[in-house]
N, C-alpha and C. Protein backbone atom coordinates (compact mmCIF):
# COMPACT_ATOMS: atom_id res chain seq x y z
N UNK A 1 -9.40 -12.52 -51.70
CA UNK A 1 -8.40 -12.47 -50.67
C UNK A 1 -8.15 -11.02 -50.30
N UNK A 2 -8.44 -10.74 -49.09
CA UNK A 2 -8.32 -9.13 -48.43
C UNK A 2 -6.84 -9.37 -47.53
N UNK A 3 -5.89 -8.90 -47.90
CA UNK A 3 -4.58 -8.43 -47.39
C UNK A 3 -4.43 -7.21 -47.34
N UNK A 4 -3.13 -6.82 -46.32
CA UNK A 4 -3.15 -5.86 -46.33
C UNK A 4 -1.99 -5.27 -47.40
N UNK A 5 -1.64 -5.69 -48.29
CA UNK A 5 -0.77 -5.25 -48.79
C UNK A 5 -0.09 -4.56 -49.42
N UNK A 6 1.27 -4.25 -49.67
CA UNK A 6 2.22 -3.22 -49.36
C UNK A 6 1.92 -2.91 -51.15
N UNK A 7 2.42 -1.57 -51.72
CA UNK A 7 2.53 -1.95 -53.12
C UNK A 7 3.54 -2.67 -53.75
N UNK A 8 3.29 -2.78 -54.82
CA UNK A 8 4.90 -3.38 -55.84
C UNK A 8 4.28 -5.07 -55.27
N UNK A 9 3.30 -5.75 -54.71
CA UNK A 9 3.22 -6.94 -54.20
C UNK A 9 2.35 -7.69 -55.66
N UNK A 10 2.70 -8.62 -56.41
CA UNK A 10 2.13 -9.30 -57.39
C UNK A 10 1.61 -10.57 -57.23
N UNK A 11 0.38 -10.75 -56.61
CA UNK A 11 0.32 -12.31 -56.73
C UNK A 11 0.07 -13.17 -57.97
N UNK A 12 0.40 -14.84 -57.74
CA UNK A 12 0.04 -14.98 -59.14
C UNK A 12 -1.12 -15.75 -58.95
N UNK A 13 -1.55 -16.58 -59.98
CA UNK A 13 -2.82 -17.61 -60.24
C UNK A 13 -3.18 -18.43 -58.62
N UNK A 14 -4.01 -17.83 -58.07
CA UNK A 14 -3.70 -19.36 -56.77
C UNK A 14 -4.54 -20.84 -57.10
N UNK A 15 -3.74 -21.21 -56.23
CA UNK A 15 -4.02 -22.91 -56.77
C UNK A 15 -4.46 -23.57 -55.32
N UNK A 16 -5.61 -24.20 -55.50
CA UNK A 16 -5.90 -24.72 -54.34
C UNK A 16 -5.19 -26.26 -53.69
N UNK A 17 -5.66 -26.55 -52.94
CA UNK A 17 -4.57 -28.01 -52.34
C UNK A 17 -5.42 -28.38 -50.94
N UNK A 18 -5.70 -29.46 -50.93
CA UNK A 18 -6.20 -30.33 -50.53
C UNK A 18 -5.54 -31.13 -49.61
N UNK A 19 -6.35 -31.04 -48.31
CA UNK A 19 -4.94 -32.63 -47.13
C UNK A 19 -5.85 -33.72 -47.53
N UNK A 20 -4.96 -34.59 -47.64
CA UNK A 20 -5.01 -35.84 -48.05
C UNK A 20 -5.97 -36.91 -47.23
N UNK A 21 -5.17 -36.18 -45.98
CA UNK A 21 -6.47 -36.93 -44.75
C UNK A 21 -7.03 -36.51 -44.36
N UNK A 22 -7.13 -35.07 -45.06
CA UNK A 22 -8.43 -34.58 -44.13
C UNK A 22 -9.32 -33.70 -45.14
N UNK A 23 -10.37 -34.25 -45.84
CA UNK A 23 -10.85 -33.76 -46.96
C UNK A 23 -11.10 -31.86 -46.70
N UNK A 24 -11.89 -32.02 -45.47
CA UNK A 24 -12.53 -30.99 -45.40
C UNK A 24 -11.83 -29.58 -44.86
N UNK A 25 -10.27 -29.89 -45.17
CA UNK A 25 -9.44 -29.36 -44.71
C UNK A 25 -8.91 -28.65 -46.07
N UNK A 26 -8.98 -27.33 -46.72
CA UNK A 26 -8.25 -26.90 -47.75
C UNK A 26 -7.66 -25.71 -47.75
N UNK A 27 -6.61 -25.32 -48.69
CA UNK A 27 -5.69 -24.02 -48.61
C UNK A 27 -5.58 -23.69 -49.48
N UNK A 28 -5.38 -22.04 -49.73
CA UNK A 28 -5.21 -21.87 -51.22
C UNK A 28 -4.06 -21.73 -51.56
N UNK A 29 -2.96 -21.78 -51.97
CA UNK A 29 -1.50 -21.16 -52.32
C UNK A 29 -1.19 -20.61 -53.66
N UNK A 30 -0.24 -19.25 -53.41
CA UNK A 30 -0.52 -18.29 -54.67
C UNK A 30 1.50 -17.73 -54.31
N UNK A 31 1.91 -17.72 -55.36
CA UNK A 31 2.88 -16.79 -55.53
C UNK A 31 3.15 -15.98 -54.90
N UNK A 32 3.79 -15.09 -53.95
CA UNK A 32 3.60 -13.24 -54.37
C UNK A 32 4.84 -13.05 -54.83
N UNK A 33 5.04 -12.22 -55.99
CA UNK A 33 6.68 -11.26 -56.40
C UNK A 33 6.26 -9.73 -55.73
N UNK A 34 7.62 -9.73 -54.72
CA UNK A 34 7.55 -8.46 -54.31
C UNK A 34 8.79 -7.09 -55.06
N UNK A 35 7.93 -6.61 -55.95
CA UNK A 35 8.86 -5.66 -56.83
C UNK A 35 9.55 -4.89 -56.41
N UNK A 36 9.74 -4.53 -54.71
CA UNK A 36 9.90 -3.52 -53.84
C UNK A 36 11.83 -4.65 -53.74
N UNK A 37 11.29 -5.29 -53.21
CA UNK A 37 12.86 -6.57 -52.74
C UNK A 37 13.31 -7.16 -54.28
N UNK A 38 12.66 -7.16 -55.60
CA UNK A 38 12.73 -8.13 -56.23
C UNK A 38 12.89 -9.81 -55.47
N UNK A 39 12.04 -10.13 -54.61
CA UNK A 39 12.14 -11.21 -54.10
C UNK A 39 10.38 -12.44 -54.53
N UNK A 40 10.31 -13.63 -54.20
CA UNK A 40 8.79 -14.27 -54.07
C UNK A 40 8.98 -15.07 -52.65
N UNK A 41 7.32 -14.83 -52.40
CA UNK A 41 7.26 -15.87 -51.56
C UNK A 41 6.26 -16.77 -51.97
N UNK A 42 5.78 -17.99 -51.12
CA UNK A 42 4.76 -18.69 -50.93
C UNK A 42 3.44 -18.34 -50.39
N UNK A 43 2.54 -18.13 -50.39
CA UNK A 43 1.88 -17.35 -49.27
C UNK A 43 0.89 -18.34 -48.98
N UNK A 44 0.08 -18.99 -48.33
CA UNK A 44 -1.04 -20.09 -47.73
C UNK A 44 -1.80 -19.52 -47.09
N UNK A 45 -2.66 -20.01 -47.73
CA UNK A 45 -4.49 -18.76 -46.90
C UNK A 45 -5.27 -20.65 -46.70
N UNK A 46 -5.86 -20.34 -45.18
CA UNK A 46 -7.07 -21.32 -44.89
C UNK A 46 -7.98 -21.09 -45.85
N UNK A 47 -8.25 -22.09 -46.51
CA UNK A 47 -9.83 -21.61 -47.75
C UNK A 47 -10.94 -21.24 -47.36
N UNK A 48 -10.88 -21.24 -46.08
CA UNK A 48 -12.03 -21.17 -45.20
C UNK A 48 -12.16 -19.56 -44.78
N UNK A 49 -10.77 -19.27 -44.86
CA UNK A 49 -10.73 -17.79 -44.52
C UNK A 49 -10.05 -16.95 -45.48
N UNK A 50 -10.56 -16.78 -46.46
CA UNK A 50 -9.67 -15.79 -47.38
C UNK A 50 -9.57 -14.65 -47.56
N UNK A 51 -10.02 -13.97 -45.96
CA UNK A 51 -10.29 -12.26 -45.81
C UNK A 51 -9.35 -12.54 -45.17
N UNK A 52 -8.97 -13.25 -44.23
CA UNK A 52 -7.49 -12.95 -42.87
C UNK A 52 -6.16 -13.57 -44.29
N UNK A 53 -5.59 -13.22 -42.88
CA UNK A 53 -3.73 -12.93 -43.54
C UNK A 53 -3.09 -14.17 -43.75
N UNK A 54 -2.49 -14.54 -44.21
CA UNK A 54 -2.33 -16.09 -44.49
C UNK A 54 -2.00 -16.48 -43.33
N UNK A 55 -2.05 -18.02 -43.51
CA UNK A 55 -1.73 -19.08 -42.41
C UNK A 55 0.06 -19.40 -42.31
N UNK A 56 0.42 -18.96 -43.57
CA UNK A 56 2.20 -19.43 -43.68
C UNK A 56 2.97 -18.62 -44.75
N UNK A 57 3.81 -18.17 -44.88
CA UNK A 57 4.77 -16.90 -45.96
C UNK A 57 6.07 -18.15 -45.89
N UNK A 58 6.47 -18.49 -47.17
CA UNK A 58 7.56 -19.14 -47.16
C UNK A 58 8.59 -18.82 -48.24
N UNK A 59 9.98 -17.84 -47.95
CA UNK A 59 10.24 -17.25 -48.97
C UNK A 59 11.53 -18.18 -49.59
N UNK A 60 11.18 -17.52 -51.37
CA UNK A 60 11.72 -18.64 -51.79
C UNK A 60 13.10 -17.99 -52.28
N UNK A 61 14.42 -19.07 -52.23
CA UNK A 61 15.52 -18.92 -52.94
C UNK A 61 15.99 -18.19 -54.09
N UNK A 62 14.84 -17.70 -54.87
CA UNK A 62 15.03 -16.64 -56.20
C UNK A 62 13.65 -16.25 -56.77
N UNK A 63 13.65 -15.02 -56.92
CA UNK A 63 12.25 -14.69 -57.21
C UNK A 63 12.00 -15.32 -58.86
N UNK A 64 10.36 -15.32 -58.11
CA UNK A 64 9.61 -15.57 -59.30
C UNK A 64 8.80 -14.80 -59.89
N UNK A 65 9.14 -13.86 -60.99
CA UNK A 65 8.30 -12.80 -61.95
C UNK A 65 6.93 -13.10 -62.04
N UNK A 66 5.97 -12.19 -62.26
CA UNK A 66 4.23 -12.16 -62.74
C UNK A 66 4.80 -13.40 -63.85
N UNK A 67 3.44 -14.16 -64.26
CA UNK A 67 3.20 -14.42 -64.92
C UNK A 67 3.64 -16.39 -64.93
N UNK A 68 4.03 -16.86 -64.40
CA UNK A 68 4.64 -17.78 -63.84
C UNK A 68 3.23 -18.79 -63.63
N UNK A 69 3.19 -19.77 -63.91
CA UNK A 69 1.53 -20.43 -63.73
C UNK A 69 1.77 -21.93 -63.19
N UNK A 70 1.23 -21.89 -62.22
CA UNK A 70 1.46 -23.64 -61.64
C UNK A 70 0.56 -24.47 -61.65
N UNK A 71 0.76 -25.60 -61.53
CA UNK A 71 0.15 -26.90 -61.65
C UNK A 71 0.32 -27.69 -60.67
N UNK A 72 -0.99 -28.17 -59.73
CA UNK A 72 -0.60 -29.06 -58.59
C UNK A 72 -1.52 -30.61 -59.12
N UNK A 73 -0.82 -31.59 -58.54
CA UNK A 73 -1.01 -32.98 -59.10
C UNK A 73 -1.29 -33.38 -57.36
N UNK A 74 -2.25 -34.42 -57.42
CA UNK A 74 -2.66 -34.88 -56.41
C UNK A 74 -1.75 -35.87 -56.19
N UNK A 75 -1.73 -35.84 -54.98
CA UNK A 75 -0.35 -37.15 -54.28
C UNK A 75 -1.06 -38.78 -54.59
């Protein structure tokens, strides 16, 4: 993943995810903690494109520190 990003930016483990109806359709989603805000967001990259800038930033209600590891379960 080529971003342009700022320092103090931590992503974590990304986890890929799958549309349901549309196989050939996938995204990766990864953490970021930004040490600069103490804040996280969501960040969503097309899997298809993981040199451009994500597809969606969704920031969340309380940051989430390095190290934090997720698990996605198929619907």
């Amino acid at each position: 993943m080529q971003t342009n990003l700022k320092q103090n930016l931590y992503p974590s483990e990304p986890q890929p995810a799958q549309d349901a109806q549309n196989p050939e359709q996938s995204w990766v989603i990864t953490v970021v903690y930004d040490g600069n805000s103490h804040s996280s967001e969501v960040w969503v990259f097309d899997s298809d494109r993981l040199d451009d800038e994500p597809v969606g930033k969704l920031r969340l209600p309380s940051p989430i520190p390095p190290g934090f590891h997720g698990t996605w379960k198929p619907a």
